[in-house]
N, C-alpha and C. Protein backbone atom coordinates (compact mmCIF):
# COMPACT_ATOMS: atom_id res chain seq x y z
N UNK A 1 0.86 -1.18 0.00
CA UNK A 1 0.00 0.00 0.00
C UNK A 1 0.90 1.24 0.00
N UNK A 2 0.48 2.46 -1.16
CA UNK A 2 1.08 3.44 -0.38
C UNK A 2 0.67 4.40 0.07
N UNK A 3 2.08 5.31 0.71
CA UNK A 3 1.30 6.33 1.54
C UNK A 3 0.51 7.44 1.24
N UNK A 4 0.16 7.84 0.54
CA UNK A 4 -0.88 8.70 -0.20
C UNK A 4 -2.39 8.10 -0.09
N UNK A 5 -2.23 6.62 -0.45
CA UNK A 5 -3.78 6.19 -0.31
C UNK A 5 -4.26 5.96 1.28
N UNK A 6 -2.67 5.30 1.85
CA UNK A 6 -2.98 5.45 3.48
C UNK A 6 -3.18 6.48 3.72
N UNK A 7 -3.08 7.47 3.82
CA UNK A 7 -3.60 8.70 4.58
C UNK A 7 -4.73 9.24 4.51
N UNK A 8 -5.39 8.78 2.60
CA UNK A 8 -6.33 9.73 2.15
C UNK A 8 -7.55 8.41 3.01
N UNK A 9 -7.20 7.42 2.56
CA UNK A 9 -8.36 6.51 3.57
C UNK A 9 -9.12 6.74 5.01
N UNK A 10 -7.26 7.28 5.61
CA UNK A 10 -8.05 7.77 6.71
C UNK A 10 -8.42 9.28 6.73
N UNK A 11 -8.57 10.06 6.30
CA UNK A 11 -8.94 11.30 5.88
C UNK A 11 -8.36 12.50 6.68
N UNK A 12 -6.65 12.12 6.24
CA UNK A 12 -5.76 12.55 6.97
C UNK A 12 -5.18 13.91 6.32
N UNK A 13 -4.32 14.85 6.78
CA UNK A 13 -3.99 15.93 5.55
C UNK A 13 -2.32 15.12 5.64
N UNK A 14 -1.93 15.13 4.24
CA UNK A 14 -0.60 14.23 3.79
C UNK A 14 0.60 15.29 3.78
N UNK A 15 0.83 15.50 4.81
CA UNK A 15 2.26 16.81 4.85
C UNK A 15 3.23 16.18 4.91
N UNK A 16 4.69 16.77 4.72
CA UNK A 16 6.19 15.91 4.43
C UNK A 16 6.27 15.17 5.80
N UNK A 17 5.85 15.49 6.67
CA UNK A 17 6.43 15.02 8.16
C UNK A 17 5.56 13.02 7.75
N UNK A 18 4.25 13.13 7.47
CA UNK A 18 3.53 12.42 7.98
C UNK A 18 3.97 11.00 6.42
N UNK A 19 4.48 11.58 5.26
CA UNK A 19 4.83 10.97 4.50
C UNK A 19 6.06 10.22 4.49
N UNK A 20 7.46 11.11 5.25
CA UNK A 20 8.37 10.60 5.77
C UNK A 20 8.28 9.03 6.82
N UNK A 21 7.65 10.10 7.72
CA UNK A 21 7.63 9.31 8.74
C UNK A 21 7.51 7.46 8.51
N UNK A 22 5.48 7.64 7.81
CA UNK A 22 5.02 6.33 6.97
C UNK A 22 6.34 5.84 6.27
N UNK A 23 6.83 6.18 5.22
CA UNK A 23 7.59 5.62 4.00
C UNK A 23 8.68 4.73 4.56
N UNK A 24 9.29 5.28 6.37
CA UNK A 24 10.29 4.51 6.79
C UNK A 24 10.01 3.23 7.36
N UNK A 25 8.50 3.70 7.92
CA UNK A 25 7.59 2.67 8.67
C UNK A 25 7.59 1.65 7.58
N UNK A 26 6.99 1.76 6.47
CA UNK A 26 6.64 0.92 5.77
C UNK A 26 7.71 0.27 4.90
N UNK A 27 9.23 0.59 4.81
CA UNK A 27 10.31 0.21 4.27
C UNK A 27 10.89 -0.97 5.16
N UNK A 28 10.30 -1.00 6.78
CA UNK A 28 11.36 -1.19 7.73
C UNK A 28 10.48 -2.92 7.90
N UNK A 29 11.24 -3.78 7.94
CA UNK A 29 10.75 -5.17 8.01
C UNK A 29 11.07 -5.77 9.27
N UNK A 30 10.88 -4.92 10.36
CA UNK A 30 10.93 -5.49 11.88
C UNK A 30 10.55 -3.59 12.39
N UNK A 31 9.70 -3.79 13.47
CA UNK A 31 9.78 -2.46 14.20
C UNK A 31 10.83 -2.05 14.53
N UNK A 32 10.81 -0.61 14.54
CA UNK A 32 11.98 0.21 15.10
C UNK A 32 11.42 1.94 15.82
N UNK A 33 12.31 2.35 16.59
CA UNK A 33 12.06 3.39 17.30
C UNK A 33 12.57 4.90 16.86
N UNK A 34 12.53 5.80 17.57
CA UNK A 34 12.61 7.27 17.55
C UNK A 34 14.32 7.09 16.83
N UNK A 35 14.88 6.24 17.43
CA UNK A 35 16.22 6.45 17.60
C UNK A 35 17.06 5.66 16.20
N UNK A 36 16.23 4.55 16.05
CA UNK A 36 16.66 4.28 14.44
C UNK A 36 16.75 4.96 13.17
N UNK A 37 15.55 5.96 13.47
CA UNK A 37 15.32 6.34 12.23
C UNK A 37 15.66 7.93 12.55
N UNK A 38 15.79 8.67 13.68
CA UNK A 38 15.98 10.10 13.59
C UNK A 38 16.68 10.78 12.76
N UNK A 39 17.92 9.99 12.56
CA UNK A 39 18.73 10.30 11.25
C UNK A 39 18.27 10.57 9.91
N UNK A 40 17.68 9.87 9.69
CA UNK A 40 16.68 9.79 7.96
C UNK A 40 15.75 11.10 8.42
N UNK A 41 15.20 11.87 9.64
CA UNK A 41 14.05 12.60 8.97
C UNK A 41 14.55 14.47 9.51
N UNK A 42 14.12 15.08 8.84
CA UNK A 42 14.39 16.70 8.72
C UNK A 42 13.23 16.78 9.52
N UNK A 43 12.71 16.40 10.97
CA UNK A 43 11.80 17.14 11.43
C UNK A 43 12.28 17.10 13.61
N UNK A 44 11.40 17.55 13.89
CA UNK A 44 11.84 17.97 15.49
C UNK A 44 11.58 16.49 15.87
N UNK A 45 11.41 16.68 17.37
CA UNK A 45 11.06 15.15 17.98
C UNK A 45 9.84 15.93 18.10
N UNK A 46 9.20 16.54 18.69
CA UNK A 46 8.17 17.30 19.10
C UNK A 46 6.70 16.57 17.55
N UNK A 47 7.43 17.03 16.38
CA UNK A 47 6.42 16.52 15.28
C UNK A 47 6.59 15.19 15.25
N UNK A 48 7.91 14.63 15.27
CA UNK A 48 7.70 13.10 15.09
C UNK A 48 6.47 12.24 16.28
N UNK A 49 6.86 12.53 17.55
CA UNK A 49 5.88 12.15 18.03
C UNK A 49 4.38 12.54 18.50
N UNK A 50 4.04 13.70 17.80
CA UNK A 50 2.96 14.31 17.46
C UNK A 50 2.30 13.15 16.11
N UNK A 51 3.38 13.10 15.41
CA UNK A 51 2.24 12.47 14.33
C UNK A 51 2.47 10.96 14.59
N UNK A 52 3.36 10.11 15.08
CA UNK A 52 3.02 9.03 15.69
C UNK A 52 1.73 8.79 16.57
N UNK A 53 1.52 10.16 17.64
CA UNK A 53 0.33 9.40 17.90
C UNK A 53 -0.92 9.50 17.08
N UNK A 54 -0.67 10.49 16.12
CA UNK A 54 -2.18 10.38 15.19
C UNK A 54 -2.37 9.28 14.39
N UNK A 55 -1.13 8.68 13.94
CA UNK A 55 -1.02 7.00 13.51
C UNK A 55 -1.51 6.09 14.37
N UNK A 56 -1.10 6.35 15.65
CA UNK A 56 -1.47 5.05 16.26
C UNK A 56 -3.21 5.51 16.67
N UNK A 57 -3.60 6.60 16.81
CA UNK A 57 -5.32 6.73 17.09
C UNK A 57 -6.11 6.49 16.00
N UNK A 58 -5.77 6.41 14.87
CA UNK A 58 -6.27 6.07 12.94
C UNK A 58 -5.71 5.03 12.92
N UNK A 59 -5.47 4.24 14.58
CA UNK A 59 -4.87 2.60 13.70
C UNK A 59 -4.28 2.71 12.33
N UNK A 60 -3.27 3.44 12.01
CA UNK A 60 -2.14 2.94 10.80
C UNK A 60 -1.07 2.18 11.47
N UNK A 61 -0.60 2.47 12.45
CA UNK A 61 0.62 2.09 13.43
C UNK A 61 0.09 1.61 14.46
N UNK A 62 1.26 0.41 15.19
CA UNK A 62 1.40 0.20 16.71
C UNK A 62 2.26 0.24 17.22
N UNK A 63 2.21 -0.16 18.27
CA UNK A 63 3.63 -0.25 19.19
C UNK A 63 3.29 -1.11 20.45
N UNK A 64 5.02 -0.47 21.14
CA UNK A 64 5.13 -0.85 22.15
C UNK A 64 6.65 -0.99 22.73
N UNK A 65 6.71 -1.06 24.04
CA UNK A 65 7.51 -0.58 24.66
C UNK A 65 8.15 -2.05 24.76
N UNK A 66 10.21 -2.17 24.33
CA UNK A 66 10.77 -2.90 24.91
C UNK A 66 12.13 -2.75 25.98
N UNK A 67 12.30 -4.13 26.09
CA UNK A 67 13.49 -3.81 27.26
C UNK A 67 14.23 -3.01 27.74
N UNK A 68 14.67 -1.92 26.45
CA UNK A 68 15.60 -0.74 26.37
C UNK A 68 14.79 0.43 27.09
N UNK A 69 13.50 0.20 26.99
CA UNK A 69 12.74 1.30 27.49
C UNK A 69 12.68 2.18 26.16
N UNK A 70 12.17 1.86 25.21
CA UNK A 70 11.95 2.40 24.46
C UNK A 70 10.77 2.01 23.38
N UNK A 71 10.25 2.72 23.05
CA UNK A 71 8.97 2.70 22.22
C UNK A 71 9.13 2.34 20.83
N UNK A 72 8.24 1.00 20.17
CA UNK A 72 8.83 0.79 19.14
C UNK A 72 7.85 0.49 18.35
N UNK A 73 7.56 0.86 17.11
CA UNK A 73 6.51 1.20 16.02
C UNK A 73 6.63 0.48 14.94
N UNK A 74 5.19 0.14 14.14
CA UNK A 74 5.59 -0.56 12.78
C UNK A 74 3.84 -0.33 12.03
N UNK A 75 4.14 -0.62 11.15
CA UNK A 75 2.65 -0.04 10.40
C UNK A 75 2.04 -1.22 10.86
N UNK A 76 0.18 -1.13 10.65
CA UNK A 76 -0.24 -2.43 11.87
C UNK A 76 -1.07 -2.91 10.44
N UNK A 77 -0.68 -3.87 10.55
CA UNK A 77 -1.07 -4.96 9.06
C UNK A 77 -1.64 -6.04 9.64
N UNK A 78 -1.47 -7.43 10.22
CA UNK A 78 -2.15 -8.19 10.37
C UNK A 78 -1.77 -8.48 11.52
N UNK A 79 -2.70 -8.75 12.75
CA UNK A 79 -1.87 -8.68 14.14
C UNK A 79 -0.89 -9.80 14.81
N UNK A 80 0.36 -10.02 14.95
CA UNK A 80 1.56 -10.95 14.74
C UNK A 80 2.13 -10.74 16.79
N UNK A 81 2.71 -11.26 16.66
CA UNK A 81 3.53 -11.24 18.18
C UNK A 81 5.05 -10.74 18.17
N UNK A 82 5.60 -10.72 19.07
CA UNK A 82 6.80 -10.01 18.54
C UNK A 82 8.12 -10.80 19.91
N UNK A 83 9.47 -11.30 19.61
CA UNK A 83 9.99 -11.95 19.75
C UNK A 83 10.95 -11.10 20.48
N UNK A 84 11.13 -10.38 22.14
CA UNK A 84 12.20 -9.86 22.30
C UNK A 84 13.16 -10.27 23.15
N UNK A 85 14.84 -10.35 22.51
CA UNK A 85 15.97 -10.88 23.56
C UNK A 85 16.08 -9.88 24.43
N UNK A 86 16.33 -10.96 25.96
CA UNK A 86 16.97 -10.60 27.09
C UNK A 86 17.91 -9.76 27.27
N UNK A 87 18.90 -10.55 26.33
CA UNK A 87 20.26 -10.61 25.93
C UNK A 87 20.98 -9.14 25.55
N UNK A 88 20.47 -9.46 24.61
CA UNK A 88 20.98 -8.14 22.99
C UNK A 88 19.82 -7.16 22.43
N UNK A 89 18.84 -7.42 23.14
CA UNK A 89 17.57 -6.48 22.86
C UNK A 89 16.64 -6.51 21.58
N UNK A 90 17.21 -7.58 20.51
CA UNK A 90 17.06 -7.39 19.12
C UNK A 90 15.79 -8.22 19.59
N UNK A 91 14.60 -7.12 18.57
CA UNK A 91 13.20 -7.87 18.20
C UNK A 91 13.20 -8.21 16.81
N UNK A 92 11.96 -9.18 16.97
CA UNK A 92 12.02 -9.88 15.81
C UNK A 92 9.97 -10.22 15.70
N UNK A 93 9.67 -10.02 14.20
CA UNK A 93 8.43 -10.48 14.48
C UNK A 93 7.82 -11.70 14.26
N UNK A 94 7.09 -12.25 15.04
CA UNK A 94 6.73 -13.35 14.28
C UNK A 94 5.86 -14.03 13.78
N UNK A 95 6.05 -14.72 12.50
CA UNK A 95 4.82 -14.81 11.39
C UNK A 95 4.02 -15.93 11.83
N UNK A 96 4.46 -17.18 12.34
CA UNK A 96 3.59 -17.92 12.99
C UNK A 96 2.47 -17.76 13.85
N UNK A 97 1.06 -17.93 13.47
CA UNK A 97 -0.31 -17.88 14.33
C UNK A 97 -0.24 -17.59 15.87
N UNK A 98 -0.65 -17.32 16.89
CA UNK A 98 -0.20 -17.28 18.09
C UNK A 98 -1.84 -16.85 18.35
N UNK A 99 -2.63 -18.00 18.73
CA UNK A 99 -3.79 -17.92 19.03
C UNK A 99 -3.63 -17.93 20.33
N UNK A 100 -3.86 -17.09 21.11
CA UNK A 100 -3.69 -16.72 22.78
C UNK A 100 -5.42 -15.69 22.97
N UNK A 101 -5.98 -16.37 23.46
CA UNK A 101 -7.59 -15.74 24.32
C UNK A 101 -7.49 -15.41 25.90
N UNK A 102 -8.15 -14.12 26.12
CA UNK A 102 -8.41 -14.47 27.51
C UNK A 102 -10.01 -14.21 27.45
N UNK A 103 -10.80 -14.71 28.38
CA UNK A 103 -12.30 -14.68 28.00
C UNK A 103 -12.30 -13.42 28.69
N UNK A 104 -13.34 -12.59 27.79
CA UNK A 104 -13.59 -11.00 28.10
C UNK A 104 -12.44 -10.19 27.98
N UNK A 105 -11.92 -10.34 27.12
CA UNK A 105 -10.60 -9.33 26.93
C UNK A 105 -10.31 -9.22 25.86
N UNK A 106 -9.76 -8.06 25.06
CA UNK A 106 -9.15 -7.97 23.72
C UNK A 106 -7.28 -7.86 23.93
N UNK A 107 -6.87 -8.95 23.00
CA UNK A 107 -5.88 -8.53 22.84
C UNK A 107 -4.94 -8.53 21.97
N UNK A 108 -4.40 -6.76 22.22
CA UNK A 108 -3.90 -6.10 20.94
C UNK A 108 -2.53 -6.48 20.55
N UNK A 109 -1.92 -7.27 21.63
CA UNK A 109 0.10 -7.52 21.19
C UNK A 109 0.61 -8.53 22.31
N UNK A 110 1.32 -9.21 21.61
CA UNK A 110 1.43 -10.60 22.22
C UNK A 110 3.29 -10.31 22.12
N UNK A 111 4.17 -10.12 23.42
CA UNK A 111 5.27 -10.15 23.62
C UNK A 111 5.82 -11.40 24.09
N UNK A 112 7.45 -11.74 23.60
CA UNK A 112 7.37 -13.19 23.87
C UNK A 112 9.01 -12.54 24.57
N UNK A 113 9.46 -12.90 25.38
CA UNK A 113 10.78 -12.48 25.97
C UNK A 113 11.30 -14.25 26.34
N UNK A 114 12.91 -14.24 25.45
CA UNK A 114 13.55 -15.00 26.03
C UNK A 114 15.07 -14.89 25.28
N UNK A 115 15.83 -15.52 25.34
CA UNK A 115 17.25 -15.67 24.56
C UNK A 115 17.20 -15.88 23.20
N UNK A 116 17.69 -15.05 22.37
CA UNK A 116 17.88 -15.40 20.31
C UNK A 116 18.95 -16.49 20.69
N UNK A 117 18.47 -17.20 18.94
CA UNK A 117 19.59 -18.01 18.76
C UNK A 117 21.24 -17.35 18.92
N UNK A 118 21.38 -16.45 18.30
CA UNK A 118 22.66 -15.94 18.50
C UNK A 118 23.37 -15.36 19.63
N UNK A 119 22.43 -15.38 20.78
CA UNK A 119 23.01 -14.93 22.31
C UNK A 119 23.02 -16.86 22.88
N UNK A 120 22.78 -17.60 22.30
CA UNK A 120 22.25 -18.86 22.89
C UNK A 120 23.66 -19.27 22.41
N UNK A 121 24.28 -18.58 21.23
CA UNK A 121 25.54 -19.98 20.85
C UNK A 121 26.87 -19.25 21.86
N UNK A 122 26.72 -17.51 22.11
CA UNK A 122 28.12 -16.84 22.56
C UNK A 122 28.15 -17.73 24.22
């Protein structure tokens, strides 16, 4: 999808900040935070996370907070779980089903915390 039709769907106004922002989101094939991408964008922190949260209230984006203490975003496509080391901090998402219910509850993100293969062999 791109970002022009995402925005106009949600009946968003499409300014450089909010096009940037999307285009990295949607390039990036594992979530990432403020701090990955600050480099790539010409705007304050103040707008970046101004228009993050209008993503995440128009459901285009989610998140969530890992180990580092840090907030971490990805365009919200089909809802997946997400894989984070102890270790080395590296998330990972994952594509396998993860049917988890609780009766009377919705739920939006399924975190799985334990050791990657590659902290498992050092």
């Amino acid at each position: 999808m791109n970002v022009e039709k995402l925005i106009n769907e949600k009946n968003l106004k499409l300014t450089t900040a909010r096009k940037a922002i999307l285009e990295i989101l949607m390039s990036s094939k594992r979530p990432i935070c403020y701090d990955d991408i600050k480099s790539n964008l010409s705007m304050d922190k103040a707008t970046f996370y101004r228009n993050i949260t209008k993503f995440e209230d128009e459901h285009i984006i989610s998140s969530f907070e890992s180990n580092d203490k840090k907030r971490y975003y990805e365009i919200q496509n089909t809802p997946h779980a997400h894989f984070i080391c102890c270790k080395c901090s590296n998330i990972e998402c994952i594509a396998q089903n993860i049917n988890f219910q609780l009766p009377k509850h919705e739920i939006d993100n399924i975190i799985i915390k334990g050791i990657c293969p590659d902290c498992l062999e050092k």
